[in-house]
Protein backbone atom coordinates (compact mmCIF):
# COMPACT_ATOMS: atom_id res chain seq x y z
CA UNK A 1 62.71 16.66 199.81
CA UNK A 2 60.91 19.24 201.97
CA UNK A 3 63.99 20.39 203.71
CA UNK A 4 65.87 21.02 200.99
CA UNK A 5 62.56 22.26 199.14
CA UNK A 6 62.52 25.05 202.30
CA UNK A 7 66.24 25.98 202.13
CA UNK A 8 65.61 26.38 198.41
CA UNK A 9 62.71 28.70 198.99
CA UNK A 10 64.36 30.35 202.31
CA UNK A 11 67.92 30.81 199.77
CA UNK A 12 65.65 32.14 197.13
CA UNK A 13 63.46 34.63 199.64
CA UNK A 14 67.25 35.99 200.27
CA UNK A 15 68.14 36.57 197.26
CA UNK A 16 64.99 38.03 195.78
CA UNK A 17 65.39 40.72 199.22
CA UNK A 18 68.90 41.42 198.29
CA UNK A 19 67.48 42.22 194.60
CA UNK A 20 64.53 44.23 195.76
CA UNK A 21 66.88 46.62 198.28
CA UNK A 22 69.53 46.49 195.17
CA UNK A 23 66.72 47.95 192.82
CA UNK A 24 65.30 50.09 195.93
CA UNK A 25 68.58 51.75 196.40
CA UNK A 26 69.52 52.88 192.69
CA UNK A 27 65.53 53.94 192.27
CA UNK A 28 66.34 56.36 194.87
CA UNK A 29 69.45 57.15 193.65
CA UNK A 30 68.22 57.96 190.07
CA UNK A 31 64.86 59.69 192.02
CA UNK A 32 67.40 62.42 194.02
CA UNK A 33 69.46 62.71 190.61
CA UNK A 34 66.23 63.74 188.91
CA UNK A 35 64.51 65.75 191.77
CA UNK A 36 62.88 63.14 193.83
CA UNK A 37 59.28 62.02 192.92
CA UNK A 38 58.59 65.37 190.74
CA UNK A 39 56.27 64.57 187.71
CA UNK A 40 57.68 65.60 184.58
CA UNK A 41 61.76 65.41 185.57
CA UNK A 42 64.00 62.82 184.88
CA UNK A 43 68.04 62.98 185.12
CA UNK A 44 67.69 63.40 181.22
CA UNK A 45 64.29 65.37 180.57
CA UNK A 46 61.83 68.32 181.60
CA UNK A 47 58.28 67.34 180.33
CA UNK A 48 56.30 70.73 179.12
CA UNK A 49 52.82 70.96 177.95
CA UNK A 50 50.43 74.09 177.27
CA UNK A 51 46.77 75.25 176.83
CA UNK A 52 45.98 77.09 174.28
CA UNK A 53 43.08 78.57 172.51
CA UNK A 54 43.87 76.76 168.90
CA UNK A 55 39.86 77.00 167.59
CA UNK A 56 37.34 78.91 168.84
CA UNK A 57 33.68 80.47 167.54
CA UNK A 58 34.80 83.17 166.73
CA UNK A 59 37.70 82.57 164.79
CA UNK A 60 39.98 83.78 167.17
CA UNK A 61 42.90 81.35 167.62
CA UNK A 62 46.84 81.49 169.71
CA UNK A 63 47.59 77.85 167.87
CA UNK A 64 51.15 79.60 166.74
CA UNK A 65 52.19 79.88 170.77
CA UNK A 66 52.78 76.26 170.44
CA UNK A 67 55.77 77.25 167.34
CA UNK A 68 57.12 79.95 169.58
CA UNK A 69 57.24 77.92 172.20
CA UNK A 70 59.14 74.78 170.50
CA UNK A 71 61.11 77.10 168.41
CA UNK A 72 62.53 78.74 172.27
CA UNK A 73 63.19 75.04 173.80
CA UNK A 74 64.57 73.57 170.53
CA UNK A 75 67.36 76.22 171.09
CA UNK A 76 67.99 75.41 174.49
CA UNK A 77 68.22 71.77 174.01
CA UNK A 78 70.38 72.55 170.89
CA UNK A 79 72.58 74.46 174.01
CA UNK A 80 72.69 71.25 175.99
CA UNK A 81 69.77 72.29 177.67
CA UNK A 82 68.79 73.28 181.38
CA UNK A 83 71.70 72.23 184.09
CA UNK A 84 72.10 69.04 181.25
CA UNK A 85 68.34 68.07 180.70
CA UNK A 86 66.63 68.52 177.82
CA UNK A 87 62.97 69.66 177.42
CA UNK A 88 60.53 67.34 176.34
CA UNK A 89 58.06 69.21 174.66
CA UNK A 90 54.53 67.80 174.48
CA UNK A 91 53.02 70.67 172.06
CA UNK A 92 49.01 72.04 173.16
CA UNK A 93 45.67 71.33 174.24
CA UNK A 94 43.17 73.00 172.88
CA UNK A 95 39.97 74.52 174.99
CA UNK A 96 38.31 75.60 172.47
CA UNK A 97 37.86 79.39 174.33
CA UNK A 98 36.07 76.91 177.16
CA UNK A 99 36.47 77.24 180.28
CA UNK A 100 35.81 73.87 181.55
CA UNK A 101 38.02 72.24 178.67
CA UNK A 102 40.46 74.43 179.41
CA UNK A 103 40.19 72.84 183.06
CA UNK A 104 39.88 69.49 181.82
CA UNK A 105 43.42 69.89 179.38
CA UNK A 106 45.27 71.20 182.57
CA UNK A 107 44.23 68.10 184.85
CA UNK A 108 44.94 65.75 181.55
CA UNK A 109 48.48 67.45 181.06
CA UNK A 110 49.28 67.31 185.37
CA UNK A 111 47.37 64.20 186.06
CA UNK A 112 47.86 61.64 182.88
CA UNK A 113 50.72 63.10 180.97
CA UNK A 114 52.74 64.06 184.06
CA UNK A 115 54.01 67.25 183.06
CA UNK A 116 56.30 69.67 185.50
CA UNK A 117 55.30 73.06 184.35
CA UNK A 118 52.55 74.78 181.70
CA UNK A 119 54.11 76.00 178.97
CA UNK A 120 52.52 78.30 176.79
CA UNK A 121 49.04 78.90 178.15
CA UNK A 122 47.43 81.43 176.09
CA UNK A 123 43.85 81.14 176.45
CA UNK A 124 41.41 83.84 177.29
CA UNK A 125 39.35 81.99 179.04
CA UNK A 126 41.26 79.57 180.54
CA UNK A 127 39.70 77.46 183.52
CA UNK A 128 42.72 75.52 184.73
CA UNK A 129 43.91 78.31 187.28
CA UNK A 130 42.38 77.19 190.76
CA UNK A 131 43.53 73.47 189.69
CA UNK A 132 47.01 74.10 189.26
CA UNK A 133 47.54 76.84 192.09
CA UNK A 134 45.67 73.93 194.25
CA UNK A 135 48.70 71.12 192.86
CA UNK A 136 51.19 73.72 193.11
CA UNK A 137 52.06 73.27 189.18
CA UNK A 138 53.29 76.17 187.38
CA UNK A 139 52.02 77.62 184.58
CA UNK A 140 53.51 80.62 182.15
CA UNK A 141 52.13 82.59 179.77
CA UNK A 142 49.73 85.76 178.28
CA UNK A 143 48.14 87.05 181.60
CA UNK A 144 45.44 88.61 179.60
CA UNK A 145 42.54 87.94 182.66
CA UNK A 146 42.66 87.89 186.31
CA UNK A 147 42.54 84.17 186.76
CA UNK A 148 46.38 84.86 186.98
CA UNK A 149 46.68 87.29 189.36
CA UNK A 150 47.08 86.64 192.64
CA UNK A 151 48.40 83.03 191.93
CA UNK A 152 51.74 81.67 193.41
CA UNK A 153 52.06 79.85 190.14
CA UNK A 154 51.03 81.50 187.34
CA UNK A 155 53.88 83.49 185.59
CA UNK A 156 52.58 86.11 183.22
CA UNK A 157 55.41 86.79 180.42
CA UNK A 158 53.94 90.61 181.42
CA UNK A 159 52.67 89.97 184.60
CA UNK A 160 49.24 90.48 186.13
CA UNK A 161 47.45 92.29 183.15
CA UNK A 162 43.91 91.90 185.65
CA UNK A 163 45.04 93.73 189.23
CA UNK A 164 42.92 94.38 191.72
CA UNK A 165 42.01 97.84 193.21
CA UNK A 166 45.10 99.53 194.92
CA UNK A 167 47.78 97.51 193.21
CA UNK A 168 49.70 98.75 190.03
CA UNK A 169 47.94 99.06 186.69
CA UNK A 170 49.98 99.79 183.37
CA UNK A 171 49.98 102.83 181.56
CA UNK A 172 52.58 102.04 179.41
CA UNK A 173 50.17 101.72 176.20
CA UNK A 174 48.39 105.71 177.02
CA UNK A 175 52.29 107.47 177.51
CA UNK A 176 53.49 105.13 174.21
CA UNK A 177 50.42 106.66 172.07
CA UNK A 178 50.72 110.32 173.99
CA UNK A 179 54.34 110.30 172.98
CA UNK A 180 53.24 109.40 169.18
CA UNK A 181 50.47 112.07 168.75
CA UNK A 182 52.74 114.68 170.34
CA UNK A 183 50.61 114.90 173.86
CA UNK A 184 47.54 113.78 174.98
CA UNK A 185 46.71 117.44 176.11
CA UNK A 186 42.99 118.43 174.30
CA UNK A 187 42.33 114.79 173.33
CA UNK A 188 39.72 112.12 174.11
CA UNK A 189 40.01 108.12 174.39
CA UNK A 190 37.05 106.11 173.88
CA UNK A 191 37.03 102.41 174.80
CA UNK A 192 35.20 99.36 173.14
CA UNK A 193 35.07 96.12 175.21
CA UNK A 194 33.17 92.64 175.22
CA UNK A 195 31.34 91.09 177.75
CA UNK A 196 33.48 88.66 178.26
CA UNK A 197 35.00 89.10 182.20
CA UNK A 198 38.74 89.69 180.76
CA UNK A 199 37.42 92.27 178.05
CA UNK A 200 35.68 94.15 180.66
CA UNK A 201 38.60 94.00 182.90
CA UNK A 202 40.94 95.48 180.91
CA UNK A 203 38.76 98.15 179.31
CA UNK A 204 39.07 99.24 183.18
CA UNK A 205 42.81 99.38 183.55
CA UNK A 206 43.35 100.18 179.96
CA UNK A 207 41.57 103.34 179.99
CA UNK A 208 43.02 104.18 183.39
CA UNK A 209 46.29 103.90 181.18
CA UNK A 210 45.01 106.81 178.88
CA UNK A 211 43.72 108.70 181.74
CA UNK A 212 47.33 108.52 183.37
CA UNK A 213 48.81 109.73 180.16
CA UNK A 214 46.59 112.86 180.68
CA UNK A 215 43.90 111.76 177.57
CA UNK A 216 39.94 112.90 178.19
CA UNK A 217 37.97 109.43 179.19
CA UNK A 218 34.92 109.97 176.49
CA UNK A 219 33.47 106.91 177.85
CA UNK A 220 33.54 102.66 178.11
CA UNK A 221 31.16 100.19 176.44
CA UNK A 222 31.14 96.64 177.12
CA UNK A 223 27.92 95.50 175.91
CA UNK A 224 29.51 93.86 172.77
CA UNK A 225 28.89 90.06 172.77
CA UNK A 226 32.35 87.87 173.25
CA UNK A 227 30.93 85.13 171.22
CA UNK A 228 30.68 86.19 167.75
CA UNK A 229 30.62 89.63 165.72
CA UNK A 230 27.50 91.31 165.94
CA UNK A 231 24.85 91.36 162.64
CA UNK A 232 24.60 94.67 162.94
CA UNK A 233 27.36 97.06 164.34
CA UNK A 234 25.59 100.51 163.62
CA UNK A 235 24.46 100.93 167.83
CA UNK A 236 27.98 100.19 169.02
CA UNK A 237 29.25 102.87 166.24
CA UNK A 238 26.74 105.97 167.09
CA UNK A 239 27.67 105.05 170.12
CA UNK A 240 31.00 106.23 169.79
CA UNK A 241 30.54 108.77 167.20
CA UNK A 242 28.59 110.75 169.90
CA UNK A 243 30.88 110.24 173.13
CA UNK A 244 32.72 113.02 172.97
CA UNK A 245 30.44 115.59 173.91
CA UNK A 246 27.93 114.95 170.95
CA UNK A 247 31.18 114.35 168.78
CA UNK A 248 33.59 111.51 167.66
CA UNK A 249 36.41 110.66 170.27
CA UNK A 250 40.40 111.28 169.05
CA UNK A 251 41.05 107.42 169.64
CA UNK A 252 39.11 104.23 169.85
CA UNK A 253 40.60 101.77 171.80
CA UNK A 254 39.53 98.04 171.25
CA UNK A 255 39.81 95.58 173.78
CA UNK A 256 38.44 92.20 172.18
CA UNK A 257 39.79 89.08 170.90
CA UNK A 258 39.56 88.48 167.75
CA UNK A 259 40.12 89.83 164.22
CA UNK A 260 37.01 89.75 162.85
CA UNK A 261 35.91 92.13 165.44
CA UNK A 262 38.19 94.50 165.18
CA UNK A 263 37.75 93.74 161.21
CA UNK A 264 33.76 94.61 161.67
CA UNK A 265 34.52 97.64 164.23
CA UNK A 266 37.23 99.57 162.20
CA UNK A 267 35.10 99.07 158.71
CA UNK A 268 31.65 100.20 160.02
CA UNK A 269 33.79 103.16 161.95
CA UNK A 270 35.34 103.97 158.67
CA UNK A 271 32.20 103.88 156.80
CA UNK A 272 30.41 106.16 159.15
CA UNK A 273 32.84 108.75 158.41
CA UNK A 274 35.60 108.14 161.80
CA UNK A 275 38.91 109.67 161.25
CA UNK A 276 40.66 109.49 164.46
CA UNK A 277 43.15 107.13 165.83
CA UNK A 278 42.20 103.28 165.68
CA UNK A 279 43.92 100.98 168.18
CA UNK A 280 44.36 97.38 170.07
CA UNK A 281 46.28 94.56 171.46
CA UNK A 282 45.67 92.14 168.60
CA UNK A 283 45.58 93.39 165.22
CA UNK A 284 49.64 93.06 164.71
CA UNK A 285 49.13 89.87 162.49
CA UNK A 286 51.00 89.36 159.31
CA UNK A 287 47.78 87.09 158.09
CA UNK A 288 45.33 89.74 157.76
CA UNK A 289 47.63 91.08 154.69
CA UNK A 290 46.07 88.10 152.89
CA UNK A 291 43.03 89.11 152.91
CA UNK A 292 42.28 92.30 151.18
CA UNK A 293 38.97 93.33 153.15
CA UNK A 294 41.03 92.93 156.41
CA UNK A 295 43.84 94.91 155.34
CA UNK A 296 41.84 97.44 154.44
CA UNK A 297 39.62 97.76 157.73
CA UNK A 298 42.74 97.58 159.33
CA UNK A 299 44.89 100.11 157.42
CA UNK A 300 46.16 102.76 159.98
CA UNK A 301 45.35 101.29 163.17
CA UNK A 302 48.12 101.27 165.63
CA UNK A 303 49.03 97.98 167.22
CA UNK A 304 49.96 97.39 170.98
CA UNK A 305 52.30 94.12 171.33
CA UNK A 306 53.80 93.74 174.39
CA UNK A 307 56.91 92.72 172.95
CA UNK A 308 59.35 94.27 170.96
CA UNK A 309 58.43 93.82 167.35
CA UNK A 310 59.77 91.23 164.24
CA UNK A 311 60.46 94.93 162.26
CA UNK A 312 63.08 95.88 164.87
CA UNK A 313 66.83 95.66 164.84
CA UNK A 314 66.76 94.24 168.02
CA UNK A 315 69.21 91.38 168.56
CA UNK A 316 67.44 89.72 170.42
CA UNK A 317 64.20 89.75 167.96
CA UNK A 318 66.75 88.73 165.64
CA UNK A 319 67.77 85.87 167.43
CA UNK A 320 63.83 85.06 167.86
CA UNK A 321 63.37 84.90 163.96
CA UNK A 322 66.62 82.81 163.53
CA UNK A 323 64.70 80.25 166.53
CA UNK A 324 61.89 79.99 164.15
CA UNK A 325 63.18 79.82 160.83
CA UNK A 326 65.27 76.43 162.54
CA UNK A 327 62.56 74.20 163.46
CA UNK A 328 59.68 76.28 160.96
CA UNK A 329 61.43 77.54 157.68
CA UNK A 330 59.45 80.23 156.15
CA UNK A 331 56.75 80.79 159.03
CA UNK A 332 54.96 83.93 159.30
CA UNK A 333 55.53 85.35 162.58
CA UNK A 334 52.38 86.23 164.68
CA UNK A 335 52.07 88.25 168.17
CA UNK A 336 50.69 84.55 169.24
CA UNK A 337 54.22 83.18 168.35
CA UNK A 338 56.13 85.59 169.90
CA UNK A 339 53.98 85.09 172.76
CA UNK A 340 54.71 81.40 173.11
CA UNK A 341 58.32 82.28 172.67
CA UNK A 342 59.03 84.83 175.20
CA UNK A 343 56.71 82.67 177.89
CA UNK A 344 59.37 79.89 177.21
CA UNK A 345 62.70 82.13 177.71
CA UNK A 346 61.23 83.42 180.93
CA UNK A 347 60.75 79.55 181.67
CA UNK A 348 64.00 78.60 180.75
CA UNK A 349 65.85 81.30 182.30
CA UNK A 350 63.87 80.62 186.33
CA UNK A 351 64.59 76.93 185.60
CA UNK A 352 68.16 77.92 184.72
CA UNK A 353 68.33 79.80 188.23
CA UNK A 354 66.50 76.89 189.89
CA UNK A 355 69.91 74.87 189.56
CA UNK A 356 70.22 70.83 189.05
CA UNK A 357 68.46 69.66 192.18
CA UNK A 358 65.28 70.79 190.45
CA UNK A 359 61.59 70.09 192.28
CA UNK A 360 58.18 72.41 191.66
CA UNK A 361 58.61 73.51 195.36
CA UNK A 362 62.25 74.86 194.78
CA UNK A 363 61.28 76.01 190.98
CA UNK A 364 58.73 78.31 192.34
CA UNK A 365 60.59 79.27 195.59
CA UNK A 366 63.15 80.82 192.89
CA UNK A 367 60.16 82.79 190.79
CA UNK A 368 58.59 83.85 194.08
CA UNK A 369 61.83 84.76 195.74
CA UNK A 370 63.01 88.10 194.27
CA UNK A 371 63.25 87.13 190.28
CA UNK A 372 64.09 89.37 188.36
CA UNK A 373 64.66 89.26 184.20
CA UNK A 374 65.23 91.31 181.44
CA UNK A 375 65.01 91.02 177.83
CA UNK A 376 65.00 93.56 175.49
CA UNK A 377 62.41 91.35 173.67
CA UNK A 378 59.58 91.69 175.89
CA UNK A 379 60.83 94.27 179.04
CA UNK A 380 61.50 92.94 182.10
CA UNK A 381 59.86 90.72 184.89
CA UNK A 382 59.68 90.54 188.70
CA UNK A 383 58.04 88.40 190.44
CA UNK A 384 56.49 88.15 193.03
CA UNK A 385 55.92 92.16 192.38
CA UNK A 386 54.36 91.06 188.80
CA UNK A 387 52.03 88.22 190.29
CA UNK A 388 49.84 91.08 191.58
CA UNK A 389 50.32 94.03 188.25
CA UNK A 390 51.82 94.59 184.88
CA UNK A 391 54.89 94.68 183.87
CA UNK A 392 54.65 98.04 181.94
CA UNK A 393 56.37 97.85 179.13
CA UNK A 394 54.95 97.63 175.15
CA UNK A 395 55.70 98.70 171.75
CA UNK A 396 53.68 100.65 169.03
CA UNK A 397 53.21 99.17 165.25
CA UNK A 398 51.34 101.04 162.99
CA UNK A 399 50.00 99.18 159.38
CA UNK A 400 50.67 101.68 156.78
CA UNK A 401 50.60 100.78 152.98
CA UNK A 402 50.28 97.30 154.01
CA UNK A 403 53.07 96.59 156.31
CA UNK A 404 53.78 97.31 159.70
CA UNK A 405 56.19 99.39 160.94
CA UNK A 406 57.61 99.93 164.26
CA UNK A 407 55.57 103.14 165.56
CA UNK A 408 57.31 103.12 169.24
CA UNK A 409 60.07 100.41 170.23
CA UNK A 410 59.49 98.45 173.47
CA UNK A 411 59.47 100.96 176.87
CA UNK A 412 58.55 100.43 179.99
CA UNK A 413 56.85 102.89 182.35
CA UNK A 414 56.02 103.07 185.63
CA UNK A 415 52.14 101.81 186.91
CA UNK A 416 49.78 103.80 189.10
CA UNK A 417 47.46 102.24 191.44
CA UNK A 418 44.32 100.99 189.95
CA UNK A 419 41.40 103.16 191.24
């Protein structure tokens, strides 16, 4: 009995090897069809999550990145996807405008969902940068602060909106509005900020973009809180109604997030009497025609978008609405949509030129190796030029009679370097 019980066990050993080295081998063999031991890629899949900004204090919100987003990789899985895997899209975290949740959703999305890449983050504050440079994860979206800049892995669908001094800041959005008033020659550029770090930032390089376009710098205020609207906004406005030599500047330039700033700003301008030029980054948004107090505040201010926008004939822009109107029928499209959208073709198109044998290492050897992409939609990229400044392109809408209408189509300009 116990010889034949050990030649039972010893037969059984055998076999159990030959199954474990049988189950070893074709692991591998499905591991190297699917890039090794990368999170987030199988032979069949991509896994894609974002970050975005979806509630926040203030109001302000990027929730429809995650539809532009899904609208972009719905099409390219309908297309058989990239090099024969579809994405698995995982929609967005929300931080809340937090820093440290915004850190806490990009560790949840590497480290429990298992996620290759970032796709949309659109936060302002977002806190996840250091953690996913430090994993070598990469990340695309709105490079609205400098968290991005600098990065290896952070892909800006307009690059680095945050450089540092000496490298290339845009001026794009000062030669767009020159070109629309007829010259800048004689006429002053006053710029309203938060004190929120990426407010401040760009009221630097944005009114270095003016200055490059040859506009009078009447001066730069960033003591407006970032966490709500102000009670009272008559300080900030005599503030401005007096920079220009004792007199009201030609153009106002906003640089916060959020509507109901700009909605405060504009209406107490208005009321004390402003009738220059009223403009910013985020006011192109089909939902403040719902509201008739917005609309108002908001009638005549000219909109910056760094993409071309929905009123254009563009193909491409076409193509975007059709993308929507599939997997969303009867959205309204938002600069937050379009956002999400155009951060997922640039995604798309570096996986595309990543090929099949497809590993974070080799995905970001191919965006830090010389990429270059254009798209009439939102410019053009190149990285790893754009890791370290702007892009410099962006289009002009102007609301007038409520609607928008395209003021200047999407250009791109040459930077200077940021003094």
């Amino acid at each position: 009995m116990a010889r034949g019980y050990g030649v039972a066990v010893r037969a059984g050993s055998g076999l159990m090897v030959v199954a474990a080295l049988l189950a070893g081998c074709a692991a591998q063999q499905r591991g190297t069809a699917a890039g090794g031991d990368t999170p987030g890629v199988t032979d069949t899949t991509i896994k894609i999550g974002g970050v975005l900004t979806k509630t926040s204090a203030s109001g302000y919100s990027t929730k429809d990145a995650e539809l532009g987003a899904k609208a972009r990789f719905e099409r390219a899985n309908a297309e058989g996807g990239v090099h024969g895997r579809k994405i698995e899209f995982l929609g967005a975290e929300d931080d809340g405008q937090d820093a440290a949740k915004g850190d806490a959703a990009a560790k949840k999305l590497v480290q429990k969902d298992q996620v290759f890449a970032l796709v949309p983050v659109h936060a302002p504050n977002f806190g996840g940068a250091a953690f996913l440079e430090q994993q070598g994860v990469p990340w695309f979206g709105w490079a609205t602060g400098p968290q991005w800049c600098g990065t290896k892995t952070g892909f800006g669908y307009n690059g680095c909106l945050a450089p540092k001094t000496g490298a290339g800041s845009q001026t794009w959005w000062g030669r767009q509005l020159a070109d629309l008033l007829g010259g800048a020659a004689g006429k002053s550029v006053y710029v309203q900020t938060s004190d929120s770090s990426g407010s401040k930032y760009g009221g630097t390089t944005i009114s270095q973009s003016f200055v490059a376009a040859g506009f009078k710098l009447a001066g730069v205020n960033s003591g407006l809180p970032a966490a709500a609207p102000p009670p009272d906004w008559l300080p900030y406005v005599n503030k401005i109604m007096t920079s220009n030599d004792g007199k009201a500047p030609d153009i106002v330039v906003s640089v916060i997030a959020g509507t109901k700033f700009n909605v405060g700003l504009y209406a107490a301008l208005k009321r004390a009497g402003y009738k220059g030029v009223l403009t910013d980054a985020t006011s192109y948004d089909a939902a403040i025609l719902k509201d008739p107090a917005s609309a108002q505040a908001l009638e005549g201010v000219i909109a910056a978008p760094m993409f071309e926008p929905f009123e254009s004939n563009a193909p491409e822009v076409a193509r975007l609405k059709q993308d929507v109107e599939k997997v969303a029928p009867g959205t309204v499209l938002t600069q937050h949509l379009a956002i999400g959208y155009w951060a997922a073709d640039i995604f798309l198109d570096m996986a595309n030129k990543t090929g099949k044998d497809l590993t974070r290492e080799k995905f970001l050897a191919t965006g830090n190796g010389s990429y270059a992409y254009e798209n009439a939609g939102f410019g053009k990229v190149r990285y790893p030029k754009d890791h370290t400044e702007p892009n410099g392109c962006g289009a002009l809408v102007k609301l007038e009679g409520g609607a928008f209408q395209v003021a200047k189509s999407m250009k791109c300009f040459d930077n200077v370097p940021l003094k």
